[in-house]
Protein backbone atom coordinates (compact mmCIF):
# COMPACT_ATOMS: atom_id res chain seq x y z
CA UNK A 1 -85.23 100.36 55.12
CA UNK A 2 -87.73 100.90 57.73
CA UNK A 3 -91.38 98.89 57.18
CA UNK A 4 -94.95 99.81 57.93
CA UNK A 5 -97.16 97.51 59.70
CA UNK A 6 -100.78 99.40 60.18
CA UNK A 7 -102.99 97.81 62.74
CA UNK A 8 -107.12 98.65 63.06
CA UNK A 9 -107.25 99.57 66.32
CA UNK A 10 -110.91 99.85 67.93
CA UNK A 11 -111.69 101.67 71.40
CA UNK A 12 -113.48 99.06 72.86
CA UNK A 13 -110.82 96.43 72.33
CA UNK A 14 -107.36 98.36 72.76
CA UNK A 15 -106.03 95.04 74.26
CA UNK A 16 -106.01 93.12 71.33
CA UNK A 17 -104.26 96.15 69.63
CA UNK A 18 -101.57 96.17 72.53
CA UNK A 19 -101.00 92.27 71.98
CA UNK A 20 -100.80 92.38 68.51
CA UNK A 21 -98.38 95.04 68.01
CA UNK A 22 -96.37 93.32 71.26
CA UNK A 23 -96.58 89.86 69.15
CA UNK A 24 -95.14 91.30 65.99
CA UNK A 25 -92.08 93.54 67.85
CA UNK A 26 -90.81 90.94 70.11
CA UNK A 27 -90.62 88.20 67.10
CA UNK A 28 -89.36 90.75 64.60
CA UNK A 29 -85.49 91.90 63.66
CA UNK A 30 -84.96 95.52 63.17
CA UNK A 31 -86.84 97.77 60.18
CA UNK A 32 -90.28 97.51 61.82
CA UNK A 33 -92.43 99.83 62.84
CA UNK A 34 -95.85 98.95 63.98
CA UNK A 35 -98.90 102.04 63.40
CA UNK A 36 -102.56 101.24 64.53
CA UNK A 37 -105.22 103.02 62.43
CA UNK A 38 -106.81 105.42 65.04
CA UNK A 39 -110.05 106.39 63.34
CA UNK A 40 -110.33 110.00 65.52
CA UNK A 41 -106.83 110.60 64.73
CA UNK A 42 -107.78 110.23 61.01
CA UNK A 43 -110.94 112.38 61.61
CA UNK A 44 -108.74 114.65 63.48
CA UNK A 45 -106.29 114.68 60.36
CA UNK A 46 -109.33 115.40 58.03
CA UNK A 47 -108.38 111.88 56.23
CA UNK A 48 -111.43 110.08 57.22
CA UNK A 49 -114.28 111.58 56.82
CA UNK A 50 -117.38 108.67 55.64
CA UNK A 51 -120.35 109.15 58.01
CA UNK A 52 -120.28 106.54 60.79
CA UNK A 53 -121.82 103.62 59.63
CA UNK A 54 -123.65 101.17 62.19
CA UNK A 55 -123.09 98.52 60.02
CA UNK A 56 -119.72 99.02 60.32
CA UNK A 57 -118.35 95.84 62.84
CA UNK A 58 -114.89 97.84 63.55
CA UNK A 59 -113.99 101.44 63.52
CA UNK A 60 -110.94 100.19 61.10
CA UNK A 61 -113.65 98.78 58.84
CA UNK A 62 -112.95 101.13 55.86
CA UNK A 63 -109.84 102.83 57.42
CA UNK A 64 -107.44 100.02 56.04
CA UNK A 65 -107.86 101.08 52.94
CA UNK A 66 -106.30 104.45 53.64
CA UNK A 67 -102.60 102.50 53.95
CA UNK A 68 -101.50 103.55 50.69
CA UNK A 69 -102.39 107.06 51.32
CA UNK A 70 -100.63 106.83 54.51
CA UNK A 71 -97.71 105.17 53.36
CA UNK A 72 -97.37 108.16 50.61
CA UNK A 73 -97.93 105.56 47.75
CA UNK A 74 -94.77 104.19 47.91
CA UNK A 75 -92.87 101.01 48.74
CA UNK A 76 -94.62 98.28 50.43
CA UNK A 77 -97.40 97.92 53.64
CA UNK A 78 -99.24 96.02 55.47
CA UNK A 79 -102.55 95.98 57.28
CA UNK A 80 -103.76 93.68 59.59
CA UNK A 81 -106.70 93.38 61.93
CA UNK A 82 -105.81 93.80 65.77
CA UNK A 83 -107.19 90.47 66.77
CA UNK A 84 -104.15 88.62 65.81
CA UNK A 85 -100.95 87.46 66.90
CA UNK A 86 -98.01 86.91 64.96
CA UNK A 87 -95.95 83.93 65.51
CA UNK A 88 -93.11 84.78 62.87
CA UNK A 89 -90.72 87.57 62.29
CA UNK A 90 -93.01 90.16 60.11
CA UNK A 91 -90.19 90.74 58.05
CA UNK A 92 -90.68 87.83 55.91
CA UNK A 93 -93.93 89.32 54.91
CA UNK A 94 -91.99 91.63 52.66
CA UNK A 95 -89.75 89.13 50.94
CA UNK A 96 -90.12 87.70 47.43
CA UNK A 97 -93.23 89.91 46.28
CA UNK A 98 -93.93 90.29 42.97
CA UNK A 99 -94.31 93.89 41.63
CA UNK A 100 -97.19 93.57 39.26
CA UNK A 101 -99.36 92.29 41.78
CA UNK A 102 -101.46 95.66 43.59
CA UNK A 103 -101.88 93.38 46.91
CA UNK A 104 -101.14 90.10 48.57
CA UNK A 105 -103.91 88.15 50.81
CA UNK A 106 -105.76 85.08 52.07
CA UNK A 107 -107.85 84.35 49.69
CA UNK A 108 -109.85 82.37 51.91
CA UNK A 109 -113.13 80.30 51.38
CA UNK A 110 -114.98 81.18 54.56
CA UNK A 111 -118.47 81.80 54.34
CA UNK A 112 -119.82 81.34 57.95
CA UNK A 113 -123.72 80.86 58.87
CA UNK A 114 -125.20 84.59 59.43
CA UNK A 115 -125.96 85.48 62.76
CA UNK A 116 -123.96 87.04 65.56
CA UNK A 117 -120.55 86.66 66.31
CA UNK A 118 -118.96 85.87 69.91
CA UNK A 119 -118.22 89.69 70.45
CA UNK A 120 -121.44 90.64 69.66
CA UNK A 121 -120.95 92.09 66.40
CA UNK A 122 -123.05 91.10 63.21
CA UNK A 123 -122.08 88.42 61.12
CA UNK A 124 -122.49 89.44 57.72
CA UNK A 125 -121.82 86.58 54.63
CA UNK A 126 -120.21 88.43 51.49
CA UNK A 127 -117.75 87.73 48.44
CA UNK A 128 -114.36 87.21 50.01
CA UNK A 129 -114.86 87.08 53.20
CA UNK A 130 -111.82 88.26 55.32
CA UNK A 131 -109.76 88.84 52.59
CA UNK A 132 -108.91 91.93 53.88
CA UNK A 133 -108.12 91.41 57.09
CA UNK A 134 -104.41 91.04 56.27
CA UNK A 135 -103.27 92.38 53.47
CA UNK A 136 -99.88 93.33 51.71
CA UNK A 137 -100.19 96.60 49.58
CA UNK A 138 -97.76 97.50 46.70
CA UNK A 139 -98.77 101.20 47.23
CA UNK A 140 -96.55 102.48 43.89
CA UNK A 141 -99.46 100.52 42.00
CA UNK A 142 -101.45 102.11 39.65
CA UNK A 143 -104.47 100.40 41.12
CA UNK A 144 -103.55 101.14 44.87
CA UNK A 145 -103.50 104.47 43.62
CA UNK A 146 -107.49 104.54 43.05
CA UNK A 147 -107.52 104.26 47.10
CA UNK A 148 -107.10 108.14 47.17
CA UNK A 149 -108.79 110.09 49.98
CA UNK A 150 -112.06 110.40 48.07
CA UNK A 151 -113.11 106.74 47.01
CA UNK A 152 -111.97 105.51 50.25
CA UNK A 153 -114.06 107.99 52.07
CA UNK A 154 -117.34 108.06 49.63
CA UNK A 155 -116.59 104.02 48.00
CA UNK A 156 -118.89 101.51 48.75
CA UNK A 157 -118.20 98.53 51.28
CA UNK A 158 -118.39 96.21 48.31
CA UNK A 159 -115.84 97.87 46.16
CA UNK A 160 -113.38 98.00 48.63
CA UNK A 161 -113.74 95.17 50.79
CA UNK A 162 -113.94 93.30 47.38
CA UNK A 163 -111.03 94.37 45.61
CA UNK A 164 -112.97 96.08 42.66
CA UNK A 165 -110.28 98.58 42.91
CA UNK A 166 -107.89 96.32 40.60
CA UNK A 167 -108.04 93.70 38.42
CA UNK A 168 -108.29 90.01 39.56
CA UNK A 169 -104.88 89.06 38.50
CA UNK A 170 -103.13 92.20 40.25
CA UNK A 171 -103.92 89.99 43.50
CA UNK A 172 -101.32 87.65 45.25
CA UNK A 173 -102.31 84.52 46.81
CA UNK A 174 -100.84 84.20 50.37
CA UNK A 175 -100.34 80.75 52.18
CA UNK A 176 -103.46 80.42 54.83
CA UNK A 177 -100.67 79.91 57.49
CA UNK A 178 -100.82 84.24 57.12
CA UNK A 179 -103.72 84.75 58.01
CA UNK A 180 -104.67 81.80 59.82
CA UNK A 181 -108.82 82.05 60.72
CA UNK A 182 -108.43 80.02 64.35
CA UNK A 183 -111.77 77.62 64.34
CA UNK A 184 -111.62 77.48 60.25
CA UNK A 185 -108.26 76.15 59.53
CA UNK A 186 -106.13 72.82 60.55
CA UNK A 187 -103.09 72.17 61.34
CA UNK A 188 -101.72 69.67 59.21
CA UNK A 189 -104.15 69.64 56.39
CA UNK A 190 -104.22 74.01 55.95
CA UNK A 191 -100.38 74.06 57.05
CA UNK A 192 -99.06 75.76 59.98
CA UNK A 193 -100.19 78.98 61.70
CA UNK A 194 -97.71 81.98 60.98
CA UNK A 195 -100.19 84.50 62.21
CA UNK A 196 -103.19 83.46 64.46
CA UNK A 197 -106.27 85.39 63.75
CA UNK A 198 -108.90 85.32 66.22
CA UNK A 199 -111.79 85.98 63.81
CA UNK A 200 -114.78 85.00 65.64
CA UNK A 201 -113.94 86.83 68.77
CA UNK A 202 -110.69 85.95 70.94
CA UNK A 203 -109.66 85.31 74.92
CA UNK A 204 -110.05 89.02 75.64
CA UNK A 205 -114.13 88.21 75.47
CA UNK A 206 -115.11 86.37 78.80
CA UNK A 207 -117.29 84.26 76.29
CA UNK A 208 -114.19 82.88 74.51
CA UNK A 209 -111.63 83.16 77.20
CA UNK A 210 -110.98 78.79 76.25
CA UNK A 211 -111.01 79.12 72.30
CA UNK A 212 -108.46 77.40 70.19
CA UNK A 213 -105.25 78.76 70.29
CA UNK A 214 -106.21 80.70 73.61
CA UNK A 215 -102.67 79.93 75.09
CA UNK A 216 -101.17 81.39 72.72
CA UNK A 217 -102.78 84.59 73.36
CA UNK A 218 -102.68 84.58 77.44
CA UNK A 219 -98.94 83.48 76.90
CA UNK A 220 -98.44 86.58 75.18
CA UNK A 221 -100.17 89.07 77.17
CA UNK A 222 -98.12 87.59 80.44
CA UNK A 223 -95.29 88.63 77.80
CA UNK A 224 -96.46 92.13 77.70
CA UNK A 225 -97.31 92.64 80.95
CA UNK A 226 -93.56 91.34 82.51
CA UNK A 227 -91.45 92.95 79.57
């Protein structure tokens, strides 16, 4: 059984997509296959259609939610955001899940000061915060099921990005070590990081080139790049 792994992928940071996708393959047995979420391929596709909107801090910002539509409402998915890097074979990701739960995620407490983030981008405080930046979809699910082409093109930020499109109890609670917010979480007290996500902008920006956990990420792109 072969498992989807969708990845936002933004033009103006295709290395982060390259490293992340590199970071999940090279730690992961067989049954994987990594997709990124090309937002002119989906326009191309006529499955994305919302108006751009310059709020909007990624072009995957409301694209993830077309994974269950993608992965034909069946079986299990992920999504994450590109700026990570996965320290652990991804195919523990899809062990153990319970069925009557519509998705799996971080539910993190992170509500950072508004302002601007390192890349440049807005930083905009709302109700759970990054909880879909990694998430696990059980697209058979009735509720995943409300993701259909129209409310994910025409839904508001708030009911998506806020899971009002199922029921508080439909949502698993993931260990922070999967979705680990570098800056926000430590080692020790949070656990240990599983998958490294470089939230607040990663090595790739010259501003952040010596952020926490920036070896990890120049280690892996010196992976890449002699593979």
């Amino acid at each position: 059984m072969t498992h989807n792994i969708y990845v936002g992928w933004d033009s103006r940071e295709d290395i982060a997509y390259q490293v992340c996708e590199h970071s999940i393959l090279r730690r992961t047995r067989s049954n994987i296959r990594v997709q990124p979420l090309k937002q002119s391929v989906l326009r191309e596709q006529g499955l994305y259609t919302r108006d751009v909107d310059r709020l909007a801090s990624t072009e995957f910002t409301f694209t993830r939610f077309l994974v269950p539509h993608l992965n034909d409402y069946t079986g299990w998915a992920v999504f994450c955001d590109s700026d990570m890097v996965f320290l652990m074979d991804a195919v523990r990701l899809f062990d153990n899940l319970d069925t009557t739960k519509a998705v799996y995620c971080v539910q993190h407490d992170y509500n950072p000061p508004e302002g601007v983030k390192m890349d440049g981008q807005a930083q905009l405080p709302y109700p759970r915060k990054n909880w879909s930046s990694m998430m696990i979809f059980n697209c058979a699910h009735d509720s995943c099921k409300r993701l259909d082409l129209s409310t994910v093109n025409t839904a508001t930020g708030a009911y998506l990005h806020r899971f009002e499109w199922c029921a508080d109890s439909e949502i698993g609670t993931l260990s922070p070590e999967y979705n680990w917010l570098v800056g926000h979480y430590s080692e020790g007290t949070d656990g240990t990081p599983q998958i490294l996500h470089y939230t607040e902008g990663g090595p790739w920006f010259e501003n952040m080139r010596d952020c926490e956990y920036d070896h990890v990420w120049k280690r892996e792109v010196i992976n890449l790049y002699s593979s």
